[in-house]
C-alpha atoms as a PDB file:
ATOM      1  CA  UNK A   1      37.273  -3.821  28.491  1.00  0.00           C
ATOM      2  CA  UNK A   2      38.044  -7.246  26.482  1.00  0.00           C
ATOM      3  CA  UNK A   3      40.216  -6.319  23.763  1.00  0.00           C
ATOM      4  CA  UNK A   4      39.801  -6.894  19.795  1.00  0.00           C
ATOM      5  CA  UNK A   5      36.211  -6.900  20.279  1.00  0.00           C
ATOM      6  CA  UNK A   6      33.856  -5.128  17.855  1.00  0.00           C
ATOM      7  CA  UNK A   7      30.964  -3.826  19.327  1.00  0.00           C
ATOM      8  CA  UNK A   8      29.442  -2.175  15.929  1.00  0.00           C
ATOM      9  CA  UNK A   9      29.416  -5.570  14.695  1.00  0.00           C
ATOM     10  CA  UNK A  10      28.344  -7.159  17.850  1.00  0.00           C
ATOM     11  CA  UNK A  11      25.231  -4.858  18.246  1.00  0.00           C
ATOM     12  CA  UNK A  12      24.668  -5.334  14.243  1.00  0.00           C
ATOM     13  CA  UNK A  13      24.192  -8.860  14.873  1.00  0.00           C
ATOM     14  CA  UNK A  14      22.138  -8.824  18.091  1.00  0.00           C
ATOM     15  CA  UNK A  15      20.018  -6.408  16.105  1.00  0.00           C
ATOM     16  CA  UNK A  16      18.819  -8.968  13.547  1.00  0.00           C
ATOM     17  CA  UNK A  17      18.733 -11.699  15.112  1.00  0.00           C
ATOM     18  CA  UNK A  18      15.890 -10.083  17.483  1.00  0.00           C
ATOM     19  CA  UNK A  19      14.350  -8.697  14.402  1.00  0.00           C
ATOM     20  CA  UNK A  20      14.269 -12.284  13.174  1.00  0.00           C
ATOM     21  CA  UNK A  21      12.246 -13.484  16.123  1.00  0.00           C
ATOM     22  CA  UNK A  22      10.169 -11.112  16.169  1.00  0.00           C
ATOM     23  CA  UNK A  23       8.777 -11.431  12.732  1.00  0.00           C
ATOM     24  CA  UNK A  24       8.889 -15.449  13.362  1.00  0.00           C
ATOM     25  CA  UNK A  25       6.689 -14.755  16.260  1.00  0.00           C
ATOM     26  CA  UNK A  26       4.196 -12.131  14.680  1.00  0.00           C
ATOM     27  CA  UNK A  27       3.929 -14.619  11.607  1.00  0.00           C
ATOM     28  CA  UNK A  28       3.370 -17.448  14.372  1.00  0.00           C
ATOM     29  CA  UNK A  29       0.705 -15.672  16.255  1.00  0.00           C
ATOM     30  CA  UNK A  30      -1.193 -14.268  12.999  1.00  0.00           C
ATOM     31  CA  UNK A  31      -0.979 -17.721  11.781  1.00  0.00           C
ATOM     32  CA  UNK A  32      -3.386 -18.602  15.156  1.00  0.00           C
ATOM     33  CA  UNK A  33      -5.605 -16.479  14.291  1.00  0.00           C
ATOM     34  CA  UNK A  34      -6.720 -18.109  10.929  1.00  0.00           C
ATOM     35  CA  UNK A  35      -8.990 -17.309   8.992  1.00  0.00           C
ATOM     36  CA  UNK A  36      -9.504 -13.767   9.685  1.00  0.00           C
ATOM     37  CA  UNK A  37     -13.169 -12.340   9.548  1.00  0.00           C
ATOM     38  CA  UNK A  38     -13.387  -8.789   8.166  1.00  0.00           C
ATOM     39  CA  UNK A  39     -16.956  -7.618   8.023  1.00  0.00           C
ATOM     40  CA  UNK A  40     -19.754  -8.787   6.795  1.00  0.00           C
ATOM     41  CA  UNK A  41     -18.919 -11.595   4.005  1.00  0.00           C
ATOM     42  CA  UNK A  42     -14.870 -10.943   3.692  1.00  0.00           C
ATOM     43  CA  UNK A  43     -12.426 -13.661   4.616  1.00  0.00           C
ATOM     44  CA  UNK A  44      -9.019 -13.778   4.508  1.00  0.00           C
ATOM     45  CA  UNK A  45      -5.433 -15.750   5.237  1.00  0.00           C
ATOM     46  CA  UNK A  46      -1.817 -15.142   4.765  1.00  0.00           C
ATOM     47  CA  UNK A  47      -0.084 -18.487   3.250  1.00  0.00           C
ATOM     48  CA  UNK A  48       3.547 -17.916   3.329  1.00  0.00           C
ATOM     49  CA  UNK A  49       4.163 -14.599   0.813  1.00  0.00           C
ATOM     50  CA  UNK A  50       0.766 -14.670  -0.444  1.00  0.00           C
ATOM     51  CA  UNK A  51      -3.040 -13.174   0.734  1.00  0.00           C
ATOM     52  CA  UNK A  52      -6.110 -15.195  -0.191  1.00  0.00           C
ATOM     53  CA  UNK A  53      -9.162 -13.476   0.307  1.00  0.00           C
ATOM     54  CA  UNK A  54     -12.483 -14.406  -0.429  1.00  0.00           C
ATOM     55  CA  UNK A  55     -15.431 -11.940  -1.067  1.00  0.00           C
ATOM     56  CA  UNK A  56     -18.998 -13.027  -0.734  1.00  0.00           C
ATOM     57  CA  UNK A  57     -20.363 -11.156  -3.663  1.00  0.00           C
ATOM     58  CA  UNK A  58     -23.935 -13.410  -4.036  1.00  0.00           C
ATOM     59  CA  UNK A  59     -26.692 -12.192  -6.639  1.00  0.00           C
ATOM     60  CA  UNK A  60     -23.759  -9.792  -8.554  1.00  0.00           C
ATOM     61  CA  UNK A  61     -23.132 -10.653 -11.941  1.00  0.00           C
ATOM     62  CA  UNK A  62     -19.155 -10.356 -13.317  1.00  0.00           C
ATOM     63  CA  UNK A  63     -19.673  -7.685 -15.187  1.00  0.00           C
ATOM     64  CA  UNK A  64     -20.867  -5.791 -12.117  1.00  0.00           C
ATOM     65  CA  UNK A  65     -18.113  -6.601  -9.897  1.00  0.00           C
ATOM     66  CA  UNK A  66     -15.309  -3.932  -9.573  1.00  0.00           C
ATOM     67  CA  UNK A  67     -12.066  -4.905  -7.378  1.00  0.00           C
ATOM     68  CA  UNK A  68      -9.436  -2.024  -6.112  1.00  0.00           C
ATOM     69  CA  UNK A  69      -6.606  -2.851  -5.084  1.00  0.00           C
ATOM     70  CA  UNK A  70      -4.329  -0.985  -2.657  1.00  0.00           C
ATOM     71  CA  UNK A  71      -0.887  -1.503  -0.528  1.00  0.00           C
ATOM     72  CA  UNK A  72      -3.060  -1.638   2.922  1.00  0.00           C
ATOM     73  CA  UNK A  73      -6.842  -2.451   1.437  1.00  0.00           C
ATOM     74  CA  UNK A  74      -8.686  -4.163  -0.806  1.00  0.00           C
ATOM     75  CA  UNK A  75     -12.191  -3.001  -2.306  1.00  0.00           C
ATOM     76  CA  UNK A  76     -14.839  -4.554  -4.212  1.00  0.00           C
ATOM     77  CA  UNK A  77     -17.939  -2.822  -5.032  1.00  0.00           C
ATOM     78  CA  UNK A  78     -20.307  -4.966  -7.275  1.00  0.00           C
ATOM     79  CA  UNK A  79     -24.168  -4.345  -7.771  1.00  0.00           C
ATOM     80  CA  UNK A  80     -26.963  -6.732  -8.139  1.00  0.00           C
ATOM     81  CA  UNK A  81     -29.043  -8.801 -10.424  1.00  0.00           C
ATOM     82  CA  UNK A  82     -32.385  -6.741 -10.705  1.00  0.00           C
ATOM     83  CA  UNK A  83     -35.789  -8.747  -8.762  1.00  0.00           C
ATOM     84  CA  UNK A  84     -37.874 -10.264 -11.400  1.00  0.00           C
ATOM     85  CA  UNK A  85     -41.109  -8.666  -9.383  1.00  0.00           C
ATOM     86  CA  UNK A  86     -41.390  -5.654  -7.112  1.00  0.00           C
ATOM     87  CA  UNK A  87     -42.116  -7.985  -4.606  1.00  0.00           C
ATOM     88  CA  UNK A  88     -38.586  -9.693  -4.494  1.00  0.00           C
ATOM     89  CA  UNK A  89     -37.239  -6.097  -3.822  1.00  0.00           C
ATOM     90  CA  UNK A  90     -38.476  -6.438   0.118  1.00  0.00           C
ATOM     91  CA  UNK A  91     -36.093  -9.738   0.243  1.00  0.00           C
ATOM     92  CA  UNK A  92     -32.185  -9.763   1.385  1.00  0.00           C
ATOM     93  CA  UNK A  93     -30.544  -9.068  -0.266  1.00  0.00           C
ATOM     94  CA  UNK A  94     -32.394  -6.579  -2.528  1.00  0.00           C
ATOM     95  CA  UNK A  95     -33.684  -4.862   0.870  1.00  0.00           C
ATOM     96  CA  UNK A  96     -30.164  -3.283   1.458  1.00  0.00           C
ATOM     97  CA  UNK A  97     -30.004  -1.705  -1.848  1.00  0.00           C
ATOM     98  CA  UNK A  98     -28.920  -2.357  -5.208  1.00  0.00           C
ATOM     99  CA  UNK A  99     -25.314  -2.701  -4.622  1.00  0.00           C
ATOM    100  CA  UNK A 100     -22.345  -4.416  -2.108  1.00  0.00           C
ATOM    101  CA  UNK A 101     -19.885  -2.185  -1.260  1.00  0.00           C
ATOM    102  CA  UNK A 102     -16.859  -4.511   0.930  1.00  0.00           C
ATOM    103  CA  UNK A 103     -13.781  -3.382   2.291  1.00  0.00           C
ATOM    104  CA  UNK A 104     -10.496  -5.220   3.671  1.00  0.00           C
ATOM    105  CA  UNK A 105      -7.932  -3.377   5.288  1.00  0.00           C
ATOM    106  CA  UNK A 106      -4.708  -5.349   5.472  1.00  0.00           C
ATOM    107  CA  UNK A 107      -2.197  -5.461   8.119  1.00  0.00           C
ATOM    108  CA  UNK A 108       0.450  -6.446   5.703  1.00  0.00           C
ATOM    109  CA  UNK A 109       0.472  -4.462   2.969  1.00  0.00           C
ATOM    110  CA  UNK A 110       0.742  -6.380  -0.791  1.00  0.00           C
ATOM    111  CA  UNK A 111       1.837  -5.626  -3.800  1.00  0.00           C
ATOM    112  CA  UNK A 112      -1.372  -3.919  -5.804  1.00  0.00           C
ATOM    113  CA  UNK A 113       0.119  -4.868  -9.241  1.00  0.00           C
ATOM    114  CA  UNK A 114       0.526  -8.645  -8.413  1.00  0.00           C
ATOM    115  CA  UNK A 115      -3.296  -9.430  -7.581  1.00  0.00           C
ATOM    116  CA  UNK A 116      -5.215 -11.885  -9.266  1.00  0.00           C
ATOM    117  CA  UNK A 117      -8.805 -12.368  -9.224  1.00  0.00           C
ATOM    118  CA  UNK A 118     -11.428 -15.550  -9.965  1.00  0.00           C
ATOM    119  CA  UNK A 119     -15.153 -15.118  -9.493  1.00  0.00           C
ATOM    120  CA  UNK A 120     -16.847 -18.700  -8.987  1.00  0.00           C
ATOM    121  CA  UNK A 121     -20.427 -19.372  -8.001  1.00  0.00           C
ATOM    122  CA  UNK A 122     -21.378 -16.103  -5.947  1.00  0.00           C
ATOM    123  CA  UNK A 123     -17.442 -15.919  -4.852  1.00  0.00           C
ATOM    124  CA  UNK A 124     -15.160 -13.692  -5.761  1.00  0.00           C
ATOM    125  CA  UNK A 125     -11.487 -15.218  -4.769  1.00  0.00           C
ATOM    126  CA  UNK A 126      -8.473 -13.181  -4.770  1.00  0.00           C
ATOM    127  CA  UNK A 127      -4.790 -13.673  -4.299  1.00  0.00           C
ATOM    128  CA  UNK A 128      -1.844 -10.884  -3.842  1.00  0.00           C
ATOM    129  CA  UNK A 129       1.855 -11.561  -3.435  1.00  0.00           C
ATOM    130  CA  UNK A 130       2.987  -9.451  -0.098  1.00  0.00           C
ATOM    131  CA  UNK A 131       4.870  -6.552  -0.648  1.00  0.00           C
ATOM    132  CA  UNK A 132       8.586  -6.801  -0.265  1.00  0.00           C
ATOM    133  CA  UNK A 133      10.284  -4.318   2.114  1.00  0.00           C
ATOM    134  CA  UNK A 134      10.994  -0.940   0.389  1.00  0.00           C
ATOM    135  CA  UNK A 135      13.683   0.455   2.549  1.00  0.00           C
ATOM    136  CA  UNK A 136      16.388   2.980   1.897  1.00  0.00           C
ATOM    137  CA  UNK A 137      19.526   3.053   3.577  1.00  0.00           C
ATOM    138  CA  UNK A 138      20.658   5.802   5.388  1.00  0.00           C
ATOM    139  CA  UNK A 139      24.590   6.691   6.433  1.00  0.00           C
ATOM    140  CA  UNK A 140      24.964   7.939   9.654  1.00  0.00           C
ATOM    141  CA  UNK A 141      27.654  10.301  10.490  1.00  0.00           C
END
């Protein structure tokens, strides 16, 4: 055995530096697979620290629209302009019912308290900062 060397602090280092790459790669690869498509009318993207998402919420007025947001998911439920005839109500997207219900699940979870919403033209955009890691350290004896 080579003597002098520390091993703890060897190991330590080894440690991160594999953690590194493997978060570099995850971000690469997840980065390839922009934009994501979640369902029916949900779009998403991670840009460095930050989601954008971008809800199709068409025929929902923004007093309608209601937005939840969670570590892992994001919710908006909105409901819809009422047809001017009976005869609209047979048309998408009246035919589904009388509300949109959409869900995102995240694979990165984001910090619920730093979301910001805009609704635009039928679109309702949304941006979260990611959640920073909550660990605790633990001694080991």
């Amino acid at each position: 055995m080579s003597a002098g060397v520390d091993w703890d602090e060897f190991f330590k280092r080894v440690r991160e530096d594999v953690e590194s790459r493997l978060r570099e790669a995850f971000d690469q690869l997840a980065a390839g697979f922009e934009p994501f498509v979640r369902g029916e009318g949900v779009y998403y993207t991670y840009v460095g620290d930050r989601l954008y998402a971008v809800f199709e919420v068409a025929g929902c007025p923004r007093d309608k629209i209601e937005l939840t947001a969670e570590e892992n998911q994001i919710t908006v439920s909105a409901e819809l302009v009422s047809p001017p005839s009976p005869e609209f109500g047979r048309l998408h997207p009246f035919a589904r019912g009388k509300s949109i219900h959409r869900v995102l699940r995240l694979p990165r979870a984001i910090d619920p308290s730093k979301v910001e919403a805009k609704y635009d033209s039928g679109l309702l955009f949304i941006m979260a900062e990611i959640a920073k890691p909550r660990g605790v350290k633990v001694s080991v004896e």
